[in-house]
N, C-alpha and C. Protein backbone atom coordinates (compact mmCIF):
# COMPACT_ATOMS: atom_id res chain seq x y z
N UNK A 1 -0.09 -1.56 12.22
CA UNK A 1 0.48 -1.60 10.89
C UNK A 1 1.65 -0.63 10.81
N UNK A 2 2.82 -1.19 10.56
CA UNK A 2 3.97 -0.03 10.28
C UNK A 2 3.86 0.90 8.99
N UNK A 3 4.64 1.85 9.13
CA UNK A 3 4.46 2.87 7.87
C UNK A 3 5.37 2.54 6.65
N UNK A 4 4.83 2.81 5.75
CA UNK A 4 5.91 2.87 4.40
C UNK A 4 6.86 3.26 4.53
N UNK A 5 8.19 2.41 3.88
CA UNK A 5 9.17 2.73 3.81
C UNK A 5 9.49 3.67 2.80
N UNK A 6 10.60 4.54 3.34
CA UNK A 6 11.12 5.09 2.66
C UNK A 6 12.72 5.40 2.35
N UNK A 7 13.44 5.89 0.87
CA UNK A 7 14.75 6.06 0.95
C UNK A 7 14.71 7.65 0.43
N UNK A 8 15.77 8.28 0.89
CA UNK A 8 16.26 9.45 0.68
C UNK A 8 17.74 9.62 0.36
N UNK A 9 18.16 9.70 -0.95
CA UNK A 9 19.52 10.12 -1.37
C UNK A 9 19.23 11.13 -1.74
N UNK A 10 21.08 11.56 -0.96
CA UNK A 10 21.76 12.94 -0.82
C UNK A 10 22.83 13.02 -1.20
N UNK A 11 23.49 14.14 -1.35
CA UNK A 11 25.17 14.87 -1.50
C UNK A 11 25.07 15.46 -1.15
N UNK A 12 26.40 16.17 -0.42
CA UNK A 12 26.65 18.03 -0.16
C UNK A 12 27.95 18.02 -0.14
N UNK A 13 28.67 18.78 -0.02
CA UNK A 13 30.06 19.36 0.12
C UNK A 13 30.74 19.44 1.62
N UNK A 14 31.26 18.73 1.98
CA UNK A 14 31.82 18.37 2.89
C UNK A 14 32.91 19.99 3.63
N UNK A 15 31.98 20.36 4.86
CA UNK A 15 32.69 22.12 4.82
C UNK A 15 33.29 21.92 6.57
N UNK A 16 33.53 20.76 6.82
CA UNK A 16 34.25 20.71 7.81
C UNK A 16 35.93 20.81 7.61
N UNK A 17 36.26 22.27 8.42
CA UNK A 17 38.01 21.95 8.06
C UNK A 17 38.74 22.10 9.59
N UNK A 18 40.17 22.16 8.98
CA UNK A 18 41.05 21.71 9.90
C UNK A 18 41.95 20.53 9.76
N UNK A 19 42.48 20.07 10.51
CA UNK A 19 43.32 19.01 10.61
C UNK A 19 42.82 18.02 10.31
N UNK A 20 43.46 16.93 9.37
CA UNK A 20 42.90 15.75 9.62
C UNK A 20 41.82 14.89 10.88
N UNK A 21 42.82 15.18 11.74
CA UNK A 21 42.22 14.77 12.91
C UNK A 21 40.92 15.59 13.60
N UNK A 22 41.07 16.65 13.35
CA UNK A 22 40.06 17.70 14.04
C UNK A 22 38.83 17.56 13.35
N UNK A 23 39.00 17.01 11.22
CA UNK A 23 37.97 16.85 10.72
C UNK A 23 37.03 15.13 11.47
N UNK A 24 38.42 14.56 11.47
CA UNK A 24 37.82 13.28 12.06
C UNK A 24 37.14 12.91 13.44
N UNK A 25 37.66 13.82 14.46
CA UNK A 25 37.08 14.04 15.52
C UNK A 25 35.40 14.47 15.56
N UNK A 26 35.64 15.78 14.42
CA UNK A 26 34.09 16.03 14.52
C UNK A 26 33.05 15.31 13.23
N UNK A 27 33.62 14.43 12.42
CA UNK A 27 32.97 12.90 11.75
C UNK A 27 32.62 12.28 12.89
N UNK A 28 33.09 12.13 13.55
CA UNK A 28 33.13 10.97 14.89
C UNK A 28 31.89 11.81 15.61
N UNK A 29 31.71 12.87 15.77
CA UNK A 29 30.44 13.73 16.75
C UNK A 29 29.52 13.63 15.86
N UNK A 30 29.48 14.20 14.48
CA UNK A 30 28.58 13.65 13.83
C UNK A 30 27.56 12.71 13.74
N UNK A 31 28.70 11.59 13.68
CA UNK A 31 28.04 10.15 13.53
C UNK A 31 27.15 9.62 14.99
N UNK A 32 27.87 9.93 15.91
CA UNK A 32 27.08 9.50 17.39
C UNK A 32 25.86 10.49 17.51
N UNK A 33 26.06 11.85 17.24
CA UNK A 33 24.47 12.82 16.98
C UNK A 33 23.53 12.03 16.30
N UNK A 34 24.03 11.26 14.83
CA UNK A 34 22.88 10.97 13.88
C UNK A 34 22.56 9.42 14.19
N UNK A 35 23.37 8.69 14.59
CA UNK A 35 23.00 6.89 15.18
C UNK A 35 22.13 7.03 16.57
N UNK A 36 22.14 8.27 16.98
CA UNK A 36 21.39 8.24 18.08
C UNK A 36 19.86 8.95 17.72
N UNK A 37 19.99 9.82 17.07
CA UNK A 37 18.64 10.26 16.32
C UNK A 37 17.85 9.13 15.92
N UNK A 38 19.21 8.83 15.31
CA UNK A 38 18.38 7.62 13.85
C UNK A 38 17.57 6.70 14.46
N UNK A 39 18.09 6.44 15.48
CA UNK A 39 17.75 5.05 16.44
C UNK A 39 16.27 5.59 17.06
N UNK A 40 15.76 6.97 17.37
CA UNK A 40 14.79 7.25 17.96
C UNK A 40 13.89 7.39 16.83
N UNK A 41 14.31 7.72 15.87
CA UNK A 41 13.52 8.21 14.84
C UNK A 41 12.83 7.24 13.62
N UNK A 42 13.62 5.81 13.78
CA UNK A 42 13.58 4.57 13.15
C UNK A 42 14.07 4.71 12.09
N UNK A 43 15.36 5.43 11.54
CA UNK A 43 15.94 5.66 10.38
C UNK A 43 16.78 5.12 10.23
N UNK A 44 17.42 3.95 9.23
CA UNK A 44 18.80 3.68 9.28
C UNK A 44 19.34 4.44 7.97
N UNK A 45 20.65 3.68 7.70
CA UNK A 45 21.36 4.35 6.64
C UNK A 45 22.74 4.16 6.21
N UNK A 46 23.30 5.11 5.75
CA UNK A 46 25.11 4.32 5.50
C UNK A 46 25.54 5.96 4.95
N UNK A 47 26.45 6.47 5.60
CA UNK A 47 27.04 7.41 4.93
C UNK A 47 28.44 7.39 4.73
N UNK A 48 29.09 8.49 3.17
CA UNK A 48 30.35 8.53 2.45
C UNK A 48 30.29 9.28 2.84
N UNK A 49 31.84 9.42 2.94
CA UNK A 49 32.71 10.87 2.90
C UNK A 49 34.37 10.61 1.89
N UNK A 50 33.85 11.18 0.84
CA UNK A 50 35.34 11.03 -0.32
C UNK A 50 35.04 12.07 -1.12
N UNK A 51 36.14 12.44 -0.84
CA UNK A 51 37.05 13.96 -2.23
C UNK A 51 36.22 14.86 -2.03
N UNK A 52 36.06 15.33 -0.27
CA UNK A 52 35.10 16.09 -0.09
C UNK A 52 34.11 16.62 -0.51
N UNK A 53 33.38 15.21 -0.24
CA UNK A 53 31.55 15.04 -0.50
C UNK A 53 31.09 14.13 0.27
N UNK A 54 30.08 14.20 1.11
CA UNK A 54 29.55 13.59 1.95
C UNK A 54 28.11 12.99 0.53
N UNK A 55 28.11 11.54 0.69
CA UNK A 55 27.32 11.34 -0.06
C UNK A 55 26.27 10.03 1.03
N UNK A 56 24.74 10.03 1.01
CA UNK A 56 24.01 9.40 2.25
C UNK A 56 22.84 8.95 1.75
N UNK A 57 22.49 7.61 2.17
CA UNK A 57 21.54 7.14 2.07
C UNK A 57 20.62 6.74 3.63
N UNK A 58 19.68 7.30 3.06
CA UNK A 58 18.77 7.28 4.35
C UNK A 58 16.99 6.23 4.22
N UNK A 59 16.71 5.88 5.18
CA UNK A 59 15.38 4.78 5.04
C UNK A 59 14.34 4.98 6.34
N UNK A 60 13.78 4.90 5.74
CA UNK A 60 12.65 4.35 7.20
C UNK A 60 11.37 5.80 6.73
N UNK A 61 10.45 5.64 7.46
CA UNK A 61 9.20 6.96 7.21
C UNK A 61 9.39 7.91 6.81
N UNK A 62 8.72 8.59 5.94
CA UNK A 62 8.84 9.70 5.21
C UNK A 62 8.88 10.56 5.86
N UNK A 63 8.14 11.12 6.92
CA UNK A 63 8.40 12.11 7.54
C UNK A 63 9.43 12.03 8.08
N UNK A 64 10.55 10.75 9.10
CA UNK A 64 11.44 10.83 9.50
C UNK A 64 12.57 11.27 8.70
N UNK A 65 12.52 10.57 7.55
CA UNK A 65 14.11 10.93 6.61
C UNK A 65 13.28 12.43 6.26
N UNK A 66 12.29 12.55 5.71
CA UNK A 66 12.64 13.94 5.29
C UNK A 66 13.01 15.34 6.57
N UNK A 67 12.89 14.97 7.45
CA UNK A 67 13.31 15.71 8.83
C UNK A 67 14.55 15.47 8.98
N UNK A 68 15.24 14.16 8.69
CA UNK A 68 16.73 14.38 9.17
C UNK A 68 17.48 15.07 7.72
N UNK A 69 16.74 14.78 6.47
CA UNK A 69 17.64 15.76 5.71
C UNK A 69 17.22 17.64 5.91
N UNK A 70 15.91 17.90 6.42
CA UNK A 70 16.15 18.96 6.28
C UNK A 70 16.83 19.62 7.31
N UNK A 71 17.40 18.92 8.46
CA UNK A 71 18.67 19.04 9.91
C UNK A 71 19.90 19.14 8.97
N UNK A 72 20.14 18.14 7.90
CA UNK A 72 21.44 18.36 7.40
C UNK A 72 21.25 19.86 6.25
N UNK A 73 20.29 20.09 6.02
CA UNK A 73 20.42 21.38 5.20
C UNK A 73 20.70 22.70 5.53
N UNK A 74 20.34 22.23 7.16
CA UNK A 74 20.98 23.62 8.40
C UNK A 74 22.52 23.75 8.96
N UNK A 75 22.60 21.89 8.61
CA UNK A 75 23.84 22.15 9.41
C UNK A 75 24.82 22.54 8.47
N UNK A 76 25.84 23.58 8.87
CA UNK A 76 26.75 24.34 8.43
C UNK A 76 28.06 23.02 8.12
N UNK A 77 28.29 21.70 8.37
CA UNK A 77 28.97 21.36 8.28
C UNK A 77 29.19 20.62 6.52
N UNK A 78 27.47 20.58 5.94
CA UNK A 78 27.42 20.28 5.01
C UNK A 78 26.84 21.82 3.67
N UNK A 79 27.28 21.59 2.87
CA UNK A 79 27.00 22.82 1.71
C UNK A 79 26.65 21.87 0.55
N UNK A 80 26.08 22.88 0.05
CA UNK A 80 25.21 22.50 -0.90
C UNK A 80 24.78 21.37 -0.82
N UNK A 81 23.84 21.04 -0.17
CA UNK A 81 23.24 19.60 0.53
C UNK A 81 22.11 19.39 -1.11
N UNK A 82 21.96 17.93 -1.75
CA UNK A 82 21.44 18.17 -3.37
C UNK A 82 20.76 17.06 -2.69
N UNK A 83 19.31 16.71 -2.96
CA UNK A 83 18.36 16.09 -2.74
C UNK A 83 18.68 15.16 -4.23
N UNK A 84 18.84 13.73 -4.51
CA UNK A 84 18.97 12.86 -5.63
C UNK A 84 17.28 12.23 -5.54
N UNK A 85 17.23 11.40 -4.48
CA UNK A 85 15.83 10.70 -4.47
C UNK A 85 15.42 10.68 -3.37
N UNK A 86 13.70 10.15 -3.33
CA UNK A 86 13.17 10.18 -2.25
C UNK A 86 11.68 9.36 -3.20
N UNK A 87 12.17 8.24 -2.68
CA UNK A 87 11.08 7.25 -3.02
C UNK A 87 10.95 6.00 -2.50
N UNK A 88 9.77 5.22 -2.45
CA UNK A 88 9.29 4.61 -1.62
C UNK A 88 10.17 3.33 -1.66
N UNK A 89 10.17 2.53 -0.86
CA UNK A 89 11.08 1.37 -0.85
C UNK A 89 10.44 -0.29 -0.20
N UNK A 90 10.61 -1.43 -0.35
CA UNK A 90 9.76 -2.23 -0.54
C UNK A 90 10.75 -3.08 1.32
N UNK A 91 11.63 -2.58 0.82
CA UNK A 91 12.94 -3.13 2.29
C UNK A 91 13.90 -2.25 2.18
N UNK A 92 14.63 -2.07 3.38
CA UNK A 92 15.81 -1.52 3.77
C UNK A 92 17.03 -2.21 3.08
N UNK A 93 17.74 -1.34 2.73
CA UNK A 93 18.92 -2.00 2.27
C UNK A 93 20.41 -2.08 3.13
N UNK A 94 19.87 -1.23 4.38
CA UNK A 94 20.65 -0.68 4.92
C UNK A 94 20.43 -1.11 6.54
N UNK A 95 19.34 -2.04 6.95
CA UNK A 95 18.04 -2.03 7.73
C UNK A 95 19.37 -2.27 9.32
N UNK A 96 20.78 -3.15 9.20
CA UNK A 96 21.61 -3.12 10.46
C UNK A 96 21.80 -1.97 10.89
N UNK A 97 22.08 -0.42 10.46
CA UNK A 97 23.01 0.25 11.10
C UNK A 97 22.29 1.57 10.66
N UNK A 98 22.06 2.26 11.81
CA UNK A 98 21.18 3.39 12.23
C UNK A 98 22.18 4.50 11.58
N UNK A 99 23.70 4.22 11.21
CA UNK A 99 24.35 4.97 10.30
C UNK A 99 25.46 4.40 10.24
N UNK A 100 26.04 3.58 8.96
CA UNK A 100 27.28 3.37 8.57
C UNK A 100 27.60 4.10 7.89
N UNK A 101 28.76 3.74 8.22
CA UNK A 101 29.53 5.39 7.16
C UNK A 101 31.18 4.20 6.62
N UNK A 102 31.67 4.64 5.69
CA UNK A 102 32.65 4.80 5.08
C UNK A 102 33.70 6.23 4.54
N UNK A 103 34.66 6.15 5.52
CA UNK A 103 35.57 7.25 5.06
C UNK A 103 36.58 7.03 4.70
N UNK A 104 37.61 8.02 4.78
CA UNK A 104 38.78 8.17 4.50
C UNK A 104 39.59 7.33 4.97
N UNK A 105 40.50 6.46 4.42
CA UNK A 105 41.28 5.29 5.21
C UNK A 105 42.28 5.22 3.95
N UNK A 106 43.15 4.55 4.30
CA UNK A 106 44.21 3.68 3.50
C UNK A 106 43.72 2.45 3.01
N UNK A 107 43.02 1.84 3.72
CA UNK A 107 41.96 0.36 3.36
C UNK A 107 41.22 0.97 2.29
N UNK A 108 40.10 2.26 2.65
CA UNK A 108 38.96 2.44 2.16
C UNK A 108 39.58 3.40 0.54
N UNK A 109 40.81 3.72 0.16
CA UNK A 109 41.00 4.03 -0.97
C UNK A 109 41.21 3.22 -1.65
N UNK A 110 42.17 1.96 -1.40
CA UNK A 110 42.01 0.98 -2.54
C UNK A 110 40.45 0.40 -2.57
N UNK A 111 39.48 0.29 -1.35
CA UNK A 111 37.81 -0.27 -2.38
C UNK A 111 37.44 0.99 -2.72
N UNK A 112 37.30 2.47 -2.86
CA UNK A 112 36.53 3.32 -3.65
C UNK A 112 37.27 2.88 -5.40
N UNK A 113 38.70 2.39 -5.18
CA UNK A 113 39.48 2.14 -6.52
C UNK A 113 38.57 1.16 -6.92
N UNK A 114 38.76 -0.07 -6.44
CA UNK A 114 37.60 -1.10 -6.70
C UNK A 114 36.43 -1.10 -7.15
N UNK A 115 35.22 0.21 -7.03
CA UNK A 115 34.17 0.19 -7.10
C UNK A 115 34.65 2.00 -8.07
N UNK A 116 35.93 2.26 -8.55
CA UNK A 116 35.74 2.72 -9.76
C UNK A 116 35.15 4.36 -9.12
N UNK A 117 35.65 5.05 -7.83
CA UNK A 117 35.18 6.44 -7.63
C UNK A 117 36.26 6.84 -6.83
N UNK A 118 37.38 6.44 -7.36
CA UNK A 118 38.73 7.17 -6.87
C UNK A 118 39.05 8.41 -7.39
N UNK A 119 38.71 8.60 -9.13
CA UNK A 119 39.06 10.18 -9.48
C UNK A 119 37.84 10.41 -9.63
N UNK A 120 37.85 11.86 -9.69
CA UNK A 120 36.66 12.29 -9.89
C UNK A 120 35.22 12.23 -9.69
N UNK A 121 35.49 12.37 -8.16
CA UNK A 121 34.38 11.86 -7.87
C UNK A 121 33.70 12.79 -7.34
N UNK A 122 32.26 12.76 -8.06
CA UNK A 122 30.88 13.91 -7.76
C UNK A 122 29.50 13.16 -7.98
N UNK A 123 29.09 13.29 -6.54
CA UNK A 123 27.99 12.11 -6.40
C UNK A 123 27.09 12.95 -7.05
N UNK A 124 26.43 14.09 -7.54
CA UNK A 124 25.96 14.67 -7.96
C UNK A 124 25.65 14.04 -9.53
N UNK A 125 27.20 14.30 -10.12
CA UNK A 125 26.88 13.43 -11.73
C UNK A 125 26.59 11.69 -11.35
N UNK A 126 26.85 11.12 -10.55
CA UNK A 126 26.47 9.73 -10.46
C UNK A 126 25.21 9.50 -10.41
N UNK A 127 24.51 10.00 -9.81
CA UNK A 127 22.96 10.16 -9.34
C UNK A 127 22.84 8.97 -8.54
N UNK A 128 21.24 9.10 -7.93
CA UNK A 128 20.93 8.29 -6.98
C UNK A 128 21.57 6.72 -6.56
N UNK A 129 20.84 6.27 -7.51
CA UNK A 129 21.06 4.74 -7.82
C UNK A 129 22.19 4.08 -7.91
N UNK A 130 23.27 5.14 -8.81
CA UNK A 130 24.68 4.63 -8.76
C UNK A 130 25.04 4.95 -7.01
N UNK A 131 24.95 5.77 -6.48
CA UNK A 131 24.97 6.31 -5.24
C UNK A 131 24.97 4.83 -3.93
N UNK A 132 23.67 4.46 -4.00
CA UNK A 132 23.16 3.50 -3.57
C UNK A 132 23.92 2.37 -3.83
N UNK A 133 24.22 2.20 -5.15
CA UNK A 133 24.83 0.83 -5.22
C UNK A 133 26.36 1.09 -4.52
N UNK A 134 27.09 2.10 -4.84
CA UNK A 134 28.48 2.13 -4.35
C UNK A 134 28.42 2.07 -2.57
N UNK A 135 27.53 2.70 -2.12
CA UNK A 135 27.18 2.51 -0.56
C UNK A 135 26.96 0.96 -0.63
N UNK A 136 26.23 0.77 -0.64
CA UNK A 136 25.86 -1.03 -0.81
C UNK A 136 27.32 -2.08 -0.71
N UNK A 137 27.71 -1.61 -1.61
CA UNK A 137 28.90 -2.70 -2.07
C UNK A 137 30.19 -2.52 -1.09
N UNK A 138 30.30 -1.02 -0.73
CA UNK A 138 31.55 -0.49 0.35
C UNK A 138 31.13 -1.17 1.63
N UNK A 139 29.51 -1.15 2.16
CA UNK A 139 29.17 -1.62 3.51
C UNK A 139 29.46 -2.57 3.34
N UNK A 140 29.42 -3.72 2.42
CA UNK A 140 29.08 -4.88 2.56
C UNK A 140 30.35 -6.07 2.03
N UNK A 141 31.45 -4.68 1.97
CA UNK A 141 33.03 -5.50 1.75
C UNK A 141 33.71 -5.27 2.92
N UNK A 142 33.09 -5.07 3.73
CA UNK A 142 34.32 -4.34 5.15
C UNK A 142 33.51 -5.09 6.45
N UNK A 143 34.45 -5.14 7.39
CA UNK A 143 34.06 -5.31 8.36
C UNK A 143 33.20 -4.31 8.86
N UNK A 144 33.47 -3.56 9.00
CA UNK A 144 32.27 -2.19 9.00
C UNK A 144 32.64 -1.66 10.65
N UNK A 145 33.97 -1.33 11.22
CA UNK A 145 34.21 -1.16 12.52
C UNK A 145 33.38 0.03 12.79
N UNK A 146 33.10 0.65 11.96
CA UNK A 146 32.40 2.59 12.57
C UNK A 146 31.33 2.26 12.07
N UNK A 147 30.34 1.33 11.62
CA UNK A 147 28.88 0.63 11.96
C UNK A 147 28.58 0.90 13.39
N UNK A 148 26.93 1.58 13.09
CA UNK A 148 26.50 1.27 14.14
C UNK A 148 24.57 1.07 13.96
């Protein structure tokens, strides 16, 4: 019998600096650290990064997501890491990709315009659910090349 599913939404403050590129380089280390976890750990997910805030939705066993958020509460790359939800889930919403992410692009600013989180954006006042849905709708308008 498999275990209950679970989802875990997050925010933190995005405390990686440097160059564009140097931030994107280490997004890029990031993401291959956590698709490779994820993949051992049976977690998928989809993570943002806009107006420096990393905002993440995470699934699969409770003990697993709550272990990979409390890894992101160490890692120095994220601050003030804010726990939104952590409740049980009936299916994955996210169940292809051990971590998609959506960032910073020229493409990806006109859909955050689209989905209405171009100014002012603090996943914090959005809360969970809005959270979830804007992940949802960004994965699922793109080809999704940094899917994995």
């Amino acid at each position: 019998m498999s275990q209950p599913l679970y989802q875990l939404v997050y925010c933190s403050r995005n405390r990686i600096a440097g160059s564009p590129n140097a931030v994107a380089a280490e997004v890029g280390s990031l993401l291959a650290v956590s698709r490779r976890n994820n993949a051992l750990a049976g977690v998928t997910g989809a993570l943002l990064l806009h107006k420096g805030w990393f905002a993440q939705v995470l699934e699969g066993p409770r003990e697993a997501v709550e272990a990979s958020f409390a890894a992101i509460r160490q890692d120095t790359r994220h601050g003030d890491a804010t726990l939104l939800a952590l409740e049980p889930i009936a299916q994955r919403s996210f169940g292809d990709w051990t971590m998609g992410f959506v960032g910073s692009s020229p493409e990806n600013a006109r859909r955050f315009a689209e989905v209405g989180i171009a100014a002012g954006f603090d996943p914090a006042r959005l809360g969970a659910k809005a959270l979830h849905a804007i992940l949802l709708d960004l994965t699922l308008t793109t080809d999704f090349a940094l899917a994995a």
